[in-house]
C-alpha atoms as a PDB file:
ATOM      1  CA  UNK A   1      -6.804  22.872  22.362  1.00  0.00           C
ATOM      2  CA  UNK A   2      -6.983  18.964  22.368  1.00  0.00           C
ATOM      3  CA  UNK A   3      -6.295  17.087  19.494  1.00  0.00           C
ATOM      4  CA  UNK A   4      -8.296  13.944  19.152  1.00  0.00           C
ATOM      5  CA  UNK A   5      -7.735  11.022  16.847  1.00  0.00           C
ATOM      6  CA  UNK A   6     -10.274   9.112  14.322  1.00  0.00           C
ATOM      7  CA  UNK A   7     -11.044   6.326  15.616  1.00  0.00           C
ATOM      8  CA  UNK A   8     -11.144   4.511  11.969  1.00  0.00           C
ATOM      9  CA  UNK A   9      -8.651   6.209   9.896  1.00  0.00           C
ATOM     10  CA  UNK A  10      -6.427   7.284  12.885  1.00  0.00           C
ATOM     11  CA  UNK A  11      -6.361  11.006  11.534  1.00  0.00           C
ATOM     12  CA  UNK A  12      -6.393  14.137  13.287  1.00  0.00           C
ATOM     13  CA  UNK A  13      -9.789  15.224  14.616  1.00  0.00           C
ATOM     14  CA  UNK A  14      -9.440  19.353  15.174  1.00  0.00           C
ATOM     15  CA  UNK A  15     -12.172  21.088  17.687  1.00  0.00           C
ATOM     16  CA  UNK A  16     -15.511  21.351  15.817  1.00  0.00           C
ATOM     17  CA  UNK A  17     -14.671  18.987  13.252  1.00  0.00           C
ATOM     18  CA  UNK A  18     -15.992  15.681  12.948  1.00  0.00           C
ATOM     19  CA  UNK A  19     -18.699  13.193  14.478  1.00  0.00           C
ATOM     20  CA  UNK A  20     -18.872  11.964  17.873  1.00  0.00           C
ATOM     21  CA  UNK A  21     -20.732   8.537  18.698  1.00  0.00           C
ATOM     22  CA  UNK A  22     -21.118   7.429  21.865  1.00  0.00           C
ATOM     23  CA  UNK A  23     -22.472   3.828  22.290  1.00  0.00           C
ATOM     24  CA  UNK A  24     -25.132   2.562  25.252  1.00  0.00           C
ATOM     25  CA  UNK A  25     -22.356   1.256  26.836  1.00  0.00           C
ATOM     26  CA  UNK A  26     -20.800   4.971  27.017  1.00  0.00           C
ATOM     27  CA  UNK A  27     -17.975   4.229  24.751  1.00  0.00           C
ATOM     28  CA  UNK A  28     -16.700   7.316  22.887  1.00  0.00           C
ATOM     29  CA  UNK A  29     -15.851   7.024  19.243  1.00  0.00           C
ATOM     30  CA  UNK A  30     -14.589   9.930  17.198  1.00  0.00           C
ATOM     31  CA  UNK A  31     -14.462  10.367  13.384  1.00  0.00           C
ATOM     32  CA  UNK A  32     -12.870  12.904  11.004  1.00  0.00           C
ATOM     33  CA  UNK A  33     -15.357  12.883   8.230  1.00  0.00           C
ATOM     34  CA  UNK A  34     -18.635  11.253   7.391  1.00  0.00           C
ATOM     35  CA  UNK A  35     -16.619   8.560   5.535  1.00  0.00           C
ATOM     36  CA  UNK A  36     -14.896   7.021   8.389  1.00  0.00           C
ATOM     37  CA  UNK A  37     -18.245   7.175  10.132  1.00  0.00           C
ATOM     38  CA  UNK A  38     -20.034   5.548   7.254  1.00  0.00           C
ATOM     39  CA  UNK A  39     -17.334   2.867   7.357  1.00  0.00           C
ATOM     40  CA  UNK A  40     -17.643   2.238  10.739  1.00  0.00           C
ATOM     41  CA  UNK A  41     -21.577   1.638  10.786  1.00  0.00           C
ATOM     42  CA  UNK A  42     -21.087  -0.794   8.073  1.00  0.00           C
ATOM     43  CA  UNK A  43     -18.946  -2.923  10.433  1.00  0.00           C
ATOM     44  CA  UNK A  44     -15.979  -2.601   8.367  1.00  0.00           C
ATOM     45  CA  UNK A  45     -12.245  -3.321   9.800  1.00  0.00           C
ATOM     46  CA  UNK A  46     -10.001  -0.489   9.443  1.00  0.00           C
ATOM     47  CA  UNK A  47      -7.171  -2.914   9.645  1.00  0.00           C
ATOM     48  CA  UNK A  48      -8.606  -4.061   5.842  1.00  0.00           C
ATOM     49  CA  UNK A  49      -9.615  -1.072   4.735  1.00  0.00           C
ATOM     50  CA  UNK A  50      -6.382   0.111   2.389  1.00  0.00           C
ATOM     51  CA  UNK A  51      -6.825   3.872   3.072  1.00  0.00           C
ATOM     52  CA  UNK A  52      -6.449   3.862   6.772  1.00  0.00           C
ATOM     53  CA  UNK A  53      -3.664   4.237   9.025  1.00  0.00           C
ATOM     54  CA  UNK A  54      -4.274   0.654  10.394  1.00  0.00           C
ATOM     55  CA  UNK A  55      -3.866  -1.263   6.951  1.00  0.00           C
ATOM     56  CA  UNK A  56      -0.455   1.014   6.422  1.00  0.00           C
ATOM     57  CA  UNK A  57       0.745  -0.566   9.622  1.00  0.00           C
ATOM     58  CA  UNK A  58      -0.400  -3.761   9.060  1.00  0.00           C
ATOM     59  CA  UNK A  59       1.042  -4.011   5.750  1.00  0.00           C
ATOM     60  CA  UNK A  60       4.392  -2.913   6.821  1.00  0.00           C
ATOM     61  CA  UNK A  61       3.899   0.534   4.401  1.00  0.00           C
ATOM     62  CA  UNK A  62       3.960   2.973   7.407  1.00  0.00           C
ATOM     63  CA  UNK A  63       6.671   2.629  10.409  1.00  0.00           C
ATOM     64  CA  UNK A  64       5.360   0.731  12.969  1.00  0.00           C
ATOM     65  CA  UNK A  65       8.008   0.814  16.070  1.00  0.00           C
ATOM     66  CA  UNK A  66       9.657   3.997  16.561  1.00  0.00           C
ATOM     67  CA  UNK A  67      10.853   6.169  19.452  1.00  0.00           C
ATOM     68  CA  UNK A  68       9.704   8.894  17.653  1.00  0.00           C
ATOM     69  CA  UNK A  69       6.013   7.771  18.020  1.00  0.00           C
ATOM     70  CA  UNK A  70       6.707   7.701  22.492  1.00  0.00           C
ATOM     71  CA  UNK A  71       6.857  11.597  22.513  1.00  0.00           C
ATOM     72  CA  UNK A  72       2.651  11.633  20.687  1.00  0.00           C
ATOM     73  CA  UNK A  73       1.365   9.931  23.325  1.00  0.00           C
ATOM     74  CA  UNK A  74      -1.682  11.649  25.145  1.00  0.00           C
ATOM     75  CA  UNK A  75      -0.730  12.369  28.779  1.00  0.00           C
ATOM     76  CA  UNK A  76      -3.752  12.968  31.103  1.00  0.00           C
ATOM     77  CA  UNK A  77      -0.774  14.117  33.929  1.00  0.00           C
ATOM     78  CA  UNK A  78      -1.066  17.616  34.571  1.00  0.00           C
ATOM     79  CA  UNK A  79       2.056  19.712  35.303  1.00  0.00           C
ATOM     80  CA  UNK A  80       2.682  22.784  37.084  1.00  0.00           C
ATOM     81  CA  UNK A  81       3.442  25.780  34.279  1.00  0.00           C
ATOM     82  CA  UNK A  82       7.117  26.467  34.046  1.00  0.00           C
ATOM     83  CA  UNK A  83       8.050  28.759  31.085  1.00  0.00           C
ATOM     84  CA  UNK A  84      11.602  27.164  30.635  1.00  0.00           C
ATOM     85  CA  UNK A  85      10.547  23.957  30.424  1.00  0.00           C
ATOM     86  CA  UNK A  86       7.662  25.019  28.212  1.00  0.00           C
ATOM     87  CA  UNK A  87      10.453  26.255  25.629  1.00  0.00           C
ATOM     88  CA  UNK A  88      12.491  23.254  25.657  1.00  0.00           C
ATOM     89  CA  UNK A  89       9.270  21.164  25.121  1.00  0.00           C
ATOM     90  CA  UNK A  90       8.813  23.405  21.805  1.00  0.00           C
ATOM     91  CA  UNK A  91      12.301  22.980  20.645  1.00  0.00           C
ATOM     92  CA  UNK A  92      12.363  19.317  21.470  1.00  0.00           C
ATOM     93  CA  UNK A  93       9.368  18.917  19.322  1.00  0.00           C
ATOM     94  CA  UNK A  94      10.502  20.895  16.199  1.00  0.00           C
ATOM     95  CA  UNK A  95      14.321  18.501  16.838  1.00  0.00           C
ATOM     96  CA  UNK A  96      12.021  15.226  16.998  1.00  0.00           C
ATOM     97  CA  UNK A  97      10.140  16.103  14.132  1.00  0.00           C
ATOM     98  CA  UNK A  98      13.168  16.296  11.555  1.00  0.00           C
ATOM     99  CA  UNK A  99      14.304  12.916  13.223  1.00  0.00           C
ATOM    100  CA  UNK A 100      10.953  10.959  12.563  1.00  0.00           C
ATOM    101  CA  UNK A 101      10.448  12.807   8.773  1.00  0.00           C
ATOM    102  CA  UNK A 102      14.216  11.566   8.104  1.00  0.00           C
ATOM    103  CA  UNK A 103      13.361   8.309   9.623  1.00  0.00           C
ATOM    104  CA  UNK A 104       9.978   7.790   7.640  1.00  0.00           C
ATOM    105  CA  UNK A 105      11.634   8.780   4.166  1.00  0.00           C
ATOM    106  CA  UNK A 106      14.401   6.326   5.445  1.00  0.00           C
ATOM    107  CA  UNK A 107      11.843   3.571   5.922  1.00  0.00           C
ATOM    108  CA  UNK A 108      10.387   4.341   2.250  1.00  0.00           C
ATOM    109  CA  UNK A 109      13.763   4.114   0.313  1.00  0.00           C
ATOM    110  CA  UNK A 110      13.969   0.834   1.792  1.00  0.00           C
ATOM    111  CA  UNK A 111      10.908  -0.486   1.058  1.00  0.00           C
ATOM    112  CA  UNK A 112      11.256   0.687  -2.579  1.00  0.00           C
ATOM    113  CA  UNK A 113      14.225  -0.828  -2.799  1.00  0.00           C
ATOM    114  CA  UNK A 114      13.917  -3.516  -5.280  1.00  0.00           C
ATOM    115  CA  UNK A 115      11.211  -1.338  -6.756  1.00  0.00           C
ATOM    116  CA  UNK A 116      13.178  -0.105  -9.456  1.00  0.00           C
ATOM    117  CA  UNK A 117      14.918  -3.038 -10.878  1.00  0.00           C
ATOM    118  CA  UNK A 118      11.115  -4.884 -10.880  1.00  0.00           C
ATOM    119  CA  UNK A 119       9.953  -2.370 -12.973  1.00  0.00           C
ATOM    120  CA  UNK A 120      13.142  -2.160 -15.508  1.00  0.00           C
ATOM    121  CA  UNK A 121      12.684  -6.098 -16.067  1.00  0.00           C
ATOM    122  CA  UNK A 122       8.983  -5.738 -16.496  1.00  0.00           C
ATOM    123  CA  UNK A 123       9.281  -3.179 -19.212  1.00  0.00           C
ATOM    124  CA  UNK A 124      12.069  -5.147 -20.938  1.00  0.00           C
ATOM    125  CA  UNK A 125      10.116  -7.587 -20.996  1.00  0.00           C
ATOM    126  CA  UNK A 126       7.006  -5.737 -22.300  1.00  0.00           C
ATOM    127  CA  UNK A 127       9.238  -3.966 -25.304  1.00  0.00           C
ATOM    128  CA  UNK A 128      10.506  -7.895 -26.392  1.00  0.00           C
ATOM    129  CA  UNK A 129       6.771  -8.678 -26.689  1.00  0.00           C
ATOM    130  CA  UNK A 130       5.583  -5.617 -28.331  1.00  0.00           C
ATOM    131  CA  UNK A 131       8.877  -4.865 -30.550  1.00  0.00           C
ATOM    132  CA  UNK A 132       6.268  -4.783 -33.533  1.00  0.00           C
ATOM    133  CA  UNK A 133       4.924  -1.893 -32.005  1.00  0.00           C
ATOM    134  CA  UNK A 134       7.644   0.178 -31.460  1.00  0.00           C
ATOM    135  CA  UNK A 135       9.872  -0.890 -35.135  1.00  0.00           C
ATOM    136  CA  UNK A 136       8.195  -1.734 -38.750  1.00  0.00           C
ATOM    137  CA  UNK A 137       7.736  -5.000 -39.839  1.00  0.00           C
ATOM    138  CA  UNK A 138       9.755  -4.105 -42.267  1.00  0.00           C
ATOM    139  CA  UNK A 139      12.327  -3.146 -40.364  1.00  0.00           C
ATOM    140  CA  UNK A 140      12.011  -6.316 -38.734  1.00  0.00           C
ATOM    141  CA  UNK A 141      12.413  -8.388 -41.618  1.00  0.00           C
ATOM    142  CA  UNK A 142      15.754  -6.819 -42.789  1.00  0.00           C
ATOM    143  CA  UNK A 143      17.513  -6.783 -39.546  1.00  0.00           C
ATOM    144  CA  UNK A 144      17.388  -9.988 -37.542  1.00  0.00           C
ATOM    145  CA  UNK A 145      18.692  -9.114 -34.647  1.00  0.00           C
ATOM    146  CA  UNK A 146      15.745  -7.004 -33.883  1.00  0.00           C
ATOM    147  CA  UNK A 147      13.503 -10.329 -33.028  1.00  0.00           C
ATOM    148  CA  UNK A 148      13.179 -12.806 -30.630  1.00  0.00           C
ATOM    149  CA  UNK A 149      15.201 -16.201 -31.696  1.00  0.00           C
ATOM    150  CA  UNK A 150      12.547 -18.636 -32.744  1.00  0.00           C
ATOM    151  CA  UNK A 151      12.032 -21.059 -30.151  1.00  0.00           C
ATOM    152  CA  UNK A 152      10.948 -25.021 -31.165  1.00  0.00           C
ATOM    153  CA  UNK A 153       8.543 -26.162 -28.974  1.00  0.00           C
ATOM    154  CA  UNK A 154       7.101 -30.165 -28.969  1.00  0.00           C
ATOM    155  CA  UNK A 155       3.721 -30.143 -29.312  1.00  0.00           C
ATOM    156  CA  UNK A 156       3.233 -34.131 -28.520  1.00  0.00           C
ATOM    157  CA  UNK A 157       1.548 -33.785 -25.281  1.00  0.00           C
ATOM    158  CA  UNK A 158      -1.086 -31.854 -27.642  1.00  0.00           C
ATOM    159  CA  UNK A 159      -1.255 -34.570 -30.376  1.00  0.00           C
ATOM    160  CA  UNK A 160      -1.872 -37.452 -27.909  1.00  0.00           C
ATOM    161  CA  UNK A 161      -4.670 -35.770 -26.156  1.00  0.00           C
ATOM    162  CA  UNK A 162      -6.330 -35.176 -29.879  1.00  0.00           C
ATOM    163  CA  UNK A 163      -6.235 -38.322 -30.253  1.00  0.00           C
ATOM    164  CA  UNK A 164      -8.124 -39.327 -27.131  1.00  0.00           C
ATOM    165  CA  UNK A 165     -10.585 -36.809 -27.792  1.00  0.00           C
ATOM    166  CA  UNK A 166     -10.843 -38.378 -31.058  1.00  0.00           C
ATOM    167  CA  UNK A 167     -11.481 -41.862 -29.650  1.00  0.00           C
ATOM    168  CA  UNK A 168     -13.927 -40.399 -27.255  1.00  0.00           C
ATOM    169  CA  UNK A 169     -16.090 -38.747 -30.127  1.00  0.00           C
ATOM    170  CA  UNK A 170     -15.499 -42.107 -31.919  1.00  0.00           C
ATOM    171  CA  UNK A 171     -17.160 -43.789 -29.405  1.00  0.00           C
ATOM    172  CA  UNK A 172     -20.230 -41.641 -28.670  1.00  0.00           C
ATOM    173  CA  UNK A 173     -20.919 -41.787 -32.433  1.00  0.00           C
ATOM    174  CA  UNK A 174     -21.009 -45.519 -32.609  1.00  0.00           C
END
């Protein structure tokens, strides 16, 4: 049974699934599913299309280099059937599949990271704004350290460019 891959989304094609388009210049292309077909007439580039395999890569969001990825290469080299060595391929492949999930889930704790913290600041930041959302105003009132300290701001760049405008309208009247 041959597996094939999409040639937009990079997905598993399975036998009698899928489309098939060959082009006049007898170039095969395979899809999983209408959509990546559809795509691909339209001209678009799977590399900025965010669902696809491509973009994932791209973006740094899937692992790229891995030795994992060496052993899912297609090999068109026939070899002679030897039982043993047919066994040893199956283990291999159930002993390099724990290594590339751990490796992947590896990869994402790293890249959310940072995550985390982002999002704790962000909502502190969102409560200080909305704090009349969350206590009474009158609540508010009788405890000050609830609010924000009041922050004096100089408004003079404002003033002097109300008074141009001023001039300006000044002028246009006259």
């Amino acid at each position: 049974m041959r597996l094939e891959k999409c040639w937009f989304c990079s997905s598993t094609v399975y036998p009698g699934h899928g489309i098939q388009f060959v082009r006049n210049d007898a170039k095969i292309f395979r899809f999983c599913r209408s959509k990546c077909h559809k795509n691909f007439k339209m001209k678009r580039n799977p590399r900025k299309v965010k669902w696809t395999k491509a973009y994932r890569r791209l973006h740094g969001k899937d692992m790229t280099q891995d030795s994992t990825f060496e052993f899912e290469r297609k090999r068109n080299r026939p070899e002679r059937y030897d039982r043993n060595l047919a066994e040893n391929t199956l283990k291999a492949i159930k002993k390099i599949d724990k290594i590339r999930v751990a490796r992947e889930e590896r990869h994402h704790k790293l890249r959310m990271k940072g995550k985390k913290a982002k999002e704790q600041k962000e909502a502190a930041i969102e409560l200080e704004q909305g704090i009349h959302l969350v206590k009474a105003p009158s609540v508010l009132a009788q405890d000050q350290s609830l609010t924000l300290p009041k922050i004096k701001v100089k408004v003079q760049a404002q003033e002097e460019e109300n008074q141009a405008m001023e001039e300006a309208i000044f002028a246009v009247r006259s």
